[in-house]
N, C-alpha and C. Protein backbone atom coordinates (compact mmCIF):
# COMPACT_ATOMS: atom_id res chain seq x y z
N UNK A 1 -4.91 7.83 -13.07
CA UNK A 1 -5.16 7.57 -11.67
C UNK A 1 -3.84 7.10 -11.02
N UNK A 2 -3.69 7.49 -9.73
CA UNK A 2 -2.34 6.76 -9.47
C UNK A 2 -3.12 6.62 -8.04
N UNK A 3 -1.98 5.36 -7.43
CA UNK A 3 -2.29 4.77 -6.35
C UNK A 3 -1.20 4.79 -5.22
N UNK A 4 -1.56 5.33 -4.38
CA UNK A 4 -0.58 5.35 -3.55
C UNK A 4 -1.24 4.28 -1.87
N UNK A 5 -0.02 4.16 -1.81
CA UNK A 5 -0.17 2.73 -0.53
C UNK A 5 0.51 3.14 0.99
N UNK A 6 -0.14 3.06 1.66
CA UNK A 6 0.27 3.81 3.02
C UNK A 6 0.92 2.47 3.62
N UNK A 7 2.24 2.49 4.36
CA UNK A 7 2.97 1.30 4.35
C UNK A 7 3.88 1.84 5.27
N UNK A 8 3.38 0.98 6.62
CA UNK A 8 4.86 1.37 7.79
C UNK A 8 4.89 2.54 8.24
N UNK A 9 3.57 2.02 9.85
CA UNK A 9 2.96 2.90 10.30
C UNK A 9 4.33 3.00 11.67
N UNK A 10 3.49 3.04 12.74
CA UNK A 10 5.13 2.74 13.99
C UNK A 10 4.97 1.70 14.81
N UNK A 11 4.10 0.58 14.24
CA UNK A 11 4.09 -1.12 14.68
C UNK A 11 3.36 -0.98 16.17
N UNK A 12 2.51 -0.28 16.50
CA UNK A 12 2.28 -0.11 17.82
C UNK A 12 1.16 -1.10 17.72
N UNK A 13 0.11 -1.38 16.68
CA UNK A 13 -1.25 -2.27 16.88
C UNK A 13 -0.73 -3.65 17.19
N UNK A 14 0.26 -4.02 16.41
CA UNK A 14 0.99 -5.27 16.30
C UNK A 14 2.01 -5.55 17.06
N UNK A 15 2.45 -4.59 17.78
CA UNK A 15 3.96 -4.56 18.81
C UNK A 15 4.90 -5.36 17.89
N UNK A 16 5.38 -5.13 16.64
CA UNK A 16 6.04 -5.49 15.59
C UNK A 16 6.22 -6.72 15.65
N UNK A 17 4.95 -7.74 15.32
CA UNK A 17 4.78 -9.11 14.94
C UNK A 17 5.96 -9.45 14.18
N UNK A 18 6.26 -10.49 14.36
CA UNK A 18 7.60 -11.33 13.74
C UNK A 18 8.56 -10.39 13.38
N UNK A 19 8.75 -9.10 13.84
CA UNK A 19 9.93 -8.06 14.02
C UNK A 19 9.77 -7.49 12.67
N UNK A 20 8.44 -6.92 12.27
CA UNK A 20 8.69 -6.37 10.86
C UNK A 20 7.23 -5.57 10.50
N UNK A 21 7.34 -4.85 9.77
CA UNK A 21 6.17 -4.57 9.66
C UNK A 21 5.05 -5.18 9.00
N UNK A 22 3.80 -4.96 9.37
CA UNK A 22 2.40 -5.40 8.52
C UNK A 22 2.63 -5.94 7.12
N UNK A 23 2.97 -5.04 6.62
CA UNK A 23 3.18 -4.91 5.04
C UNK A 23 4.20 -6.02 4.43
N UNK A 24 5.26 -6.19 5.13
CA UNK A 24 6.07 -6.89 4.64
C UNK A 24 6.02 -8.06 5.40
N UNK A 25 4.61 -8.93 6.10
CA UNK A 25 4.88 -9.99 6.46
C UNK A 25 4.38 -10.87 5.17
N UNK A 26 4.80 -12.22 5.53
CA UNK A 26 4.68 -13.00 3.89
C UNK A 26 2.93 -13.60 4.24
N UNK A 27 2.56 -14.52 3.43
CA UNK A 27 1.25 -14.79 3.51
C UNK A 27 1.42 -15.49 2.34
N UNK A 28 1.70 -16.72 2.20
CA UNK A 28 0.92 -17.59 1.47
C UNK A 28 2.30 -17.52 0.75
N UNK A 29 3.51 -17.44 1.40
CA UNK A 29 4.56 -17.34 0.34
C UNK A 29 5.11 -15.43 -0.17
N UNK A 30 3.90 -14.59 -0.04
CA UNK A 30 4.53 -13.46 -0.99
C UNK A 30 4.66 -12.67 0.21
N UNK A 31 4.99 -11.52 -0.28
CA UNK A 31 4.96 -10.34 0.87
C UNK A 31 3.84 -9.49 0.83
N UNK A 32 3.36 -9.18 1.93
CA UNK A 32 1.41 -8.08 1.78
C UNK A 32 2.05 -7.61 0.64
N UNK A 33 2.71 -6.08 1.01
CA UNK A 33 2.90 -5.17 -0.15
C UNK A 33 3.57 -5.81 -1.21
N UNK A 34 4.32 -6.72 -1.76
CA UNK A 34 4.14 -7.34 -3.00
C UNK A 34 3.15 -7.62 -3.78
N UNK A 35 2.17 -8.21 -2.58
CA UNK A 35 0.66 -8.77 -3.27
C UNK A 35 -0.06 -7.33 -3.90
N UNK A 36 0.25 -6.49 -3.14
CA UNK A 36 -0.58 -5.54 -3.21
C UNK A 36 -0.10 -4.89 -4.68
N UNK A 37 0.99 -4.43 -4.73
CA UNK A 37 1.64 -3.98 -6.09
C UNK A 37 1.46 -4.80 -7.05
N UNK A 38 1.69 -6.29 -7.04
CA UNK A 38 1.73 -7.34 -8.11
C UNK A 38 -0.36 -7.07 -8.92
N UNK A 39 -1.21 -6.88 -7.85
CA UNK A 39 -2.41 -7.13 -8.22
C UNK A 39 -2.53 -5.62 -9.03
N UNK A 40 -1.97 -4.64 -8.89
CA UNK A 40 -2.48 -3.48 -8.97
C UNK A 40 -1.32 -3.58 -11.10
N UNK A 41 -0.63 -3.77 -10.89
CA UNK A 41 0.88 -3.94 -12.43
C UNK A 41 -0.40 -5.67 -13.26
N UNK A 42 -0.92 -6.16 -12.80
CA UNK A 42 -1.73 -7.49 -13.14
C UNK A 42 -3.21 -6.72 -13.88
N UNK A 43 -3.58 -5.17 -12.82
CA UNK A 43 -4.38 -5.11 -13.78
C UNK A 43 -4.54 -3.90 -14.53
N UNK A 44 -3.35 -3.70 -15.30
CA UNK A 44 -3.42 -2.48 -16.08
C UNK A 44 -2.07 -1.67 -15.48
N UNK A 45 -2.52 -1.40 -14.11
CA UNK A 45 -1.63 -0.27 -13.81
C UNK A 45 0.04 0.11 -14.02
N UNK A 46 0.41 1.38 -14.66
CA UNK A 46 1.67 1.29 -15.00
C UNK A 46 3.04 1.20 -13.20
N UNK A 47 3.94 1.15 -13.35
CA UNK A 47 4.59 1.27 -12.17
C UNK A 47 5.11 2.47 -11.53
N UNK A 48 4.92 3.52 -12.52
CA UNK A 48 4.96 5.07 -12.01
C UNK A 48 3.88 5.07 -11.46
N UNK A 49 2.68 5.02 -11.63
CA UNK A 49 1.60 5.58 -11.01
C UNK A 49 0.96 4.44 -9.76
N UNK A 50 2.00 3.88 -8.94
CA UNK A 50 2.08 3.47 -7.63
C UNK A 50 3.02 3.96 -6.71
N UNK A 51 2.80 4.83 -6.09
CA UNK A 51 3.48 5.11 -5.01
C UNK A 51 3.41 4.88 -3.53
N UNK A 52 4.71 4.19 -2.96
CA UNK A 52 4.38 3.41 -1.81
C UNK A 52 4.56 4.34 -0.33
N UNK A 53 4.11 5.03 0.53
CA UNK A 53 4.39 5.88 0.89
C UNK A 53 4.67 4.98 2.30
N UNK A 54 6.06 4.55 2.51
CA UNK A 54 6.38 4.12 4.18
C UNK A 54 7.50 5.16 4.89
N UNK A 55 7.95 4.21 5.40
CA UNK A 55 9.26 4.83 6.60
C UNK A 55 10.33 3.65 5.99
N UNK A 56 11.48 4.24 6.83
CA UNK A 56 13.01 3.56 6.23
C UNK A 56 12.89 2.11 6.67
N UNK A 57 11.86 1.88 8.04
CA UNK A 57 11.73 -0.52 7.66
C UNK A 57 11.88 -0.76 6.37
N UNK A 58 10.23 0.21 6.29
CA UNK A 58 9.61 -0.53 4.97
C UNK A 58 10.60 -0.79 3.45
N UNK A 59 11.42 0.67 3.90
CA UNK A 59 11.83 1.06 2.50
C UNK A 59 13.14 -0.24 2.39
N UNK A 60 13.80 -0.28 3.80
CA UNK A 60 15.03 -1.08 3.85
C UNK A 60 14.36 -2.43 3.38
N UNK A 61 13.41 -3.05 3.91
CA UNK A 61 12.52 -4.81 3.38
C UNK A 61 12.03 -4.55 2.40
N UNK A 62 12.09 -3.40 1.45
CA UNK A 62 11.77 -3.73 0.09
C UNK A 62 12.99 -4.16 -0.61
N UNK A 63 13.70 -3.16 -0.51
CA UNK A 63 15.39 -2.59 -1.41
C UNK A 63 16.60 -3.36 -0.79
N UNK A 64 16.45 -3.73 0.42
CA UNK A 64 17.76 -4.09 0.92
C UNK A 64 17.83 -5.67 1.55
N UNK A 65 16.48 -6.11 1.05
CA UNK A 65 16.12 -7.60 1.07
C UNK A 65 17.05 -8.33 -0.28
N UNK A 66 17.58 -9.94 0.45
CA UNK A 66 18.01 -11.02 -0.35
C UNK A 66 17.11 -11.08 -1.39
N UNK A 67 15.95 -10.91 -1.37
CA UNK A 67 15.10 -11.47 -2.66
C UNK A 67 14.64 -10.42 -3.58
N UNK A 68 14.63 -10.07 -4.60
CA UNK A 68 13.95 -9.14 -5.43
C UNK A 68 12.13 -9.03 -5.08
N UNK A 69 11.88 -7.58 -4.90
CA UNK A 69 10.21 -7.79 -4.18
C UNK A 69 9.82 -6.81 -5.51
N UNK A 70 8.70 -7.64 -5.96
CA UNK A 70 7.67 -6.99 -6.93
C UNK A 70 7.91 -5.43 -6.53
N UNK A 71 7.43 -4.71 -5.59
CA UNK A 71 7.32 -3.41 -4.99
C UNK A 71 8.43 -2.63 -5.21
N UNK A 72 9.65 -3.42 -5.39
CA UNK A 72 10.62 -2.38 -5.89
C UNK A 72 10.00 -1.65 -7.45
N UNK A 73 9.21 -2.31 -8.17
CA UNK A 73 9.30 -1.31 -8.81
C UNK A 73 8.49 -0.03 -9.05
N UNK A 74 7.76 0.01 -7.80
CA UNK A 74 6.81 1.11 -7.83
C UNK A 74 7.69 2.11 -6.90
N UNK A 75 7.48 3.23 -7.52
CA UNK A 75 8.29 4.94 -6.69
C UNK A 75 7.96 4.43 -5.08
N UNK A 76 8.36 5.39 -4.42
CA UNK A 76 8.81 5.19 -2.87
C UNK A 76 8.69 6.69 -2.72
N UNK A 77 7.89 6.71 -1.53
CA UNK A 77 7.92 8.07 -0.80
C UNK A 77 7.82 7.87 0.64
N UNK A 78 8.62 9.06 1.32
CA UNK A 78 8.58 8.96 2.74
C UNK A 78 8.00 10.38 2.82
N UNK A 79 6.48 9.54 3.92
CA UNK A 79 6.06 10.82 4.15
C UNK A 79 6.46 11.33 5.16
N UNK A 80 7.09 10.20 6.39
CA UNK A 80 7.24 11.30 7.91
C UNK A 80 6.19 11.62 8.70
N UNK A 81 5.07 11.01 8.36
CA UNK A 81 3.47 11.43 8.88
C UNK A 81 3.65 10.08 10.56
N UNK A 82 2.87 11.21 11.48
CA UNK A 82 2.83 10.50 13.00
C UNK A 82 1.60 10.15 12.92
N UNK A 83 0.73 9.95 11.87
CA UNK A 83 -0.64 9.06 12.34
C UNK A 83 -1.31 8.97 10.88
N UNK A 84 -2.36 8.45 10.53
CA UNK A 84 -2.75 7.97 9.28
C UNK A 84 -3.72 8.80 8.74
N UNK A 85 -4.00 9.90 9.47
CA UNK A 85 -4.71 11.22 9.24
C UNK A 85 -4.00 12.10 8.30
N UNK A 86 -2.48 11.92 9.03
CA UNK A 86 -1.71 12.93 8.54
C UNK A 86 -1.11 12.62 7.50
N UNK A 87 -1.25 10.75 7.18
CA UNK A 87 -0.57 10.88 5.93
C UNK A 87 -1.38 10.69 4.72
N UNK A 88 -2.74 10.51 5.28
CA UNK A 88 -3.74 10.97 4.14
C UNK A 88 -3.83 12.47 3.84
N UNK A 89 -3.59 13.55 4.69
CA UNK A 89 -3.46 15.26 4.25
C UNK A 89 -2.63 14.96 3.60
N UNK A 90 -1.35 14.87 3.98
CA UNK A 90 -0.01 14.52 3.27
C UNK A 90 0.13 14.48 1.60
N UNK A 91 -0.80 12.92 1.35
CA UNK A 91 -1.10 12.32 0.17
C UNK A 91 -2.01 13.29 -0.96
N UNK A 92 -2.77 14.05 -0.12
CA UNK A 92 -3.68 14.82 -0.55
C UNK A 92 -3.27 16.08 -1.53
N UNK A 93 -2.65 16.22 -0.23
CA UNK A 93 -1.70 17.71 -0.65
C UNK A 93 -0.68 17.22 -2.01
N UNK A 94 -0.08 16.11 -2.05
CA UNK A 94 1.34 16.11 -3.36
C UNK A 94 0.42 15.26 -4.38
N UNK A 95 -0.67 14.91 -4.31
CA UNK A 95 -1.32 13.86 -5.49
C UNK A 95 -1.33 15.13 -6.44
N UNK A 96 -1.39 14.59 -7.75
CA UNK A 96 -1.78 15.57 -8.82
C UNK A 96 -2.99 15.15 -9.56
N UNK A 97 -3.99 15.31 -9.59
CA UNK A 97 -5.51 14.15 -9.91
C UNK A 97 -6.17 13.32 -9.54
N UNK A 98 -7.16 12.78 -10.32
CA UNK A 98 -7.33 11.60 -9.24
C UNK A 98 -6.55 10.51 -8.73
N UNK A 99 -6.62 10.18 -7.42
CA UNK A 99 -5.86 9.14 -6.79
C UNK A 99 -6.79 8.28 -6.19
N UNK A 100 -6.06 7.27 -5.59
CA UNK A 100 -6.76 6.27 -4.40
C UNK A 100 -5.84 5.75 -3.61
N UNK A 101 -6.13 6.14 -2.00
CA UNK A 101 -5.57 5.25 -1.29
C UNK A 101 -5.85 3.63 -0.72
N UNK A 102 -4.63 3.52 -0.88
CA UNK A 102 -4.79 2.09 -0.08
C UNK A 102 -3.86 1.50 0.85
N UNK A 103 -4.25 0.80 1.83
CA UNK A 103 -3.58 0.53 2.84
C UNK A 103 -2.62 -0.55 2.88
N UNK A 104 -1.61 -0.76 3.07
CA UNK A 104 -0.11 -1.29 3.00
C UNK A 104 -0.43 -2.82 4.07
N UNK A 105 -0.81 -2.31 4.74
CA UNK A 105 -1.09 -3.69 5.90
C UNK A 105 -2.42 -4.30 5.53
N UNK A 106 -3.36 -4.30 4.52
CA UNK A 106 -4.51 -4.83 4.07
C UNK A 106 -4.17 -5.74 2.90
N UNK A 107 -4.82 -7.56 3.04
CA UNK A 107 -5.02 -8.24 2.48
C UNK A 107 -6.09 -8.15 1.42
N UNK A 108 -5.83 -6.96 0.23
CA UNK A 108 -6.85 -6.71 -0.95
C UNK A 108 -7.30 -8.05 -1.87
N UNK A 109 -8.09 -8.74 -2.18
CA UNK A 109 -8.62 -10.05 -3.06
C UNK A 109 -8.20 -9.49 -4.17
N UNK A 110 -8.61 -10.27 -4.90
CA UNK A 110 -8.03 -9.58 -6.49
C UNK A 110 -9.51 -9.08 -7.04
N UNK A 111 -10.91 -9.17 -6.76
CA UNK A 111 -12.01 -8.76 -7.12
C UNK A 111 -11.94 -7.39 -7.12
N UNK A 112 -11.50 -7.33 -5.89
CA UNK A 112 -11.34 -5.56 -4.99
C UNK A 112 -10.22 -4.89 -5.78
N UNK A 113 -8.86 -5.30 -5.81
CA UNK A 113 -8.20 -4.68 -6.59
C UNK A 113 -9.32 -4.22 -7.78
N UNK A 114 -9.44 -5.28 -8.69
CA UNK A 114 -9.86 -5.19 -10.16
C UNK A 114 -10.99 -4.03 -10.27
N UNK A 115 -11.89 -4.06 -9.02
CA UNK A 115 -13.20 -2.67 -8.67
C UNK A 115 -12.24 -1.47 -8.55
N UNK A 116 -10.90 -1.61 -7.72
CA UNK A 116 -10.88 -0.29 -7.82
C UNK A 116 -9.63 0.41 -8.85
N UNK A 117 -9.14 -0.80 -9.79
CA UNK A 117 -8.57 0.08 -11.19
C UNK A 117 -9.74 0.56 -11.92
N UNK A 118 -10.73 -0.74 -11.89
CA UNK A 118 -11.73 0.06 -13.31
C UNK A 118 -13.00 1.04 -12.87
N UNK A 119 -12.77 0.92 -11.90
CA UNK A 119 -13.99 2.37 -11.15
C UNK A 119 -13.33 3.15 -10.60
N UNK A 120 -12.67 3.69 -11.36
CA UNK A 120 -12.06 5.29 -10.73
C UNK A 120 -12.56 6.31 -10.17
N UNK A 121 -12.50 7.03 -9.45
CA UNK A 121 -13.38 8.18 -9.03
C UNK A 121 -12.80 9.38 -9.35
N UNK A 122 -13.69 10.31 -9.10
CA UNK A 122 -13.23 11.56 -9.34
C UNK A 122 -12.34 12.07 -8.89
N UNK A 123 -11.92 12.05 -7.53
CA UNK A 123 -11.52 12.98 -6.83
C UNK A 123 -10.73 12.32 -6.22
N UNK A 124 -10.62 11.23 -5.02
CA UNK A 124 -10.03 10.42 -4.38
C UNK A 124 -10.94 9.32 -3.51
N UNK A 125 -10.33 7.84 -3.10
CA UNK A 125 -10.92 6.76 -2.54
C UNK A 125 -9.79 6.29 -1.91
N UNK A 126 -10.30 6.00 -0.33
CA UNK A 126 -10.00 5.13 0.08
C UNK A 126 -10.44 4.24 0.51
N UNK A 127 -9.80 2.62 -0.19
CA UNK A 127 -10.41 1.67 0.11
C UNK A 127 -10.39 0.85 0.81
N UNK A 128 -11.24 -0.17 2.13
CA UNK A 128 -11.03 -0.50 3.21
C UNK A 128 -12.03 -1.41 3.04
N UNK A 129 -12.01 -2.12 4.35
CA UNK A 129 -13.20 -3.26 4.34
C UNK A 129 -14.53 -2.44 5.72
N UNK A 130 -15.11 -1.44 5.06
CA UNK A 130 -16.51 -1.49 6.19
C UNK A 130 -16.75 -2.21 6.85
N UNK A 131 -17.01 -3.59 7.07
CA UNK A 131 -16.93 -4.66 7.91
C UNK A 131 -15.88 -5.32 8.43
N UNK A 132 -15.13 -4.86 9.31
CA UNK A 132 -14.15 -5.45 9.81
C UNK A 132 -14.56 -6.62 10.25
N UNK A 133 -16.02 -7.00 10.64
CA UNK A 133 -15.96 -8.74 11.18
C UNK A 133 -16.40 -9.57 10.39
N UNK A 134 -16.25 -9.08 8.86
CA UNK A 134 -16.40 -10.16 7.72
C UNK A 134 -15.56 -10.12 7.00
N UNK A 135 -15.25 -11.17 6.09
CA UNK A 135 -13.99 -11.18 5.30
C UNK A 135 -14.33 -10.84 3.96
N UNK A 136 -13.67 -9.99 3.23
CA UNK A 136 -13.87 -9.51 1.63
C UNK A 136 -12.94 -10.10 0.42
């Protein structure tokens, strides 16, 4: 299964909160997409089979940050996609098996991670919170 993470959209929901993207704001000390990679290498998953799919922010606040970020060590892809439609075709089209997406600007629990290494699906998942006005 590999996982790929949609990361560093064009900051328009957020009008680029604290000048950076979603993904790379900190929270509790870490960075989203750190958390997100760290939970996914925590349970099982190797670091090839995470791929982070942003734009050159994202890629520059992973790689070209003072601090070493967990996320460097998962592959990096730029998809170039103008909306989140397109970079799910995108994802679709270069995955080789089953995959799952997940979203780069989402605060995943570690329950949720852990459901979606060990319940793989067939084909592909993306995972989100159905209830946006409750917390998961």
């Amino acid at each position: 299964m590999r996982y790929y993470i949609l990361a560093g959209g064009s900051g328009t929901r957020w009008n680029n909160y604290k000048g950076r993207d979603k993904c790379l704001l900190l929270i509790n000390g870490e960075m989203l997409l750190d958390r997100t990679v760290r939970l996914l290498l925590d349970n099982g998953v190797e670091a090839k089979d995470i791929i982070i799919c942003g734009n050159e922010a994202v890629r520059d606040g992973i790689y070209l940050d003072d601090s070493l970020h967990i996320a460097a060590d998962a592959e990096f892809e730029m998809l170039g996609a103008n909306s989140k439609r397109e970079a799910f075709e995108m994802v679709g089209e270069m995955a080789k098996g089953p995959f799952a997406i997940l979203l780069g600007d989402t605060y995943y629990t570690e329950a949720i991670i852990k459901d979606i290494v060990e319940r793989p699906v067939k084909k592909w998942a993306h995972w989100f919170n159905p209830n946006p006005n409750k917390y998961t």
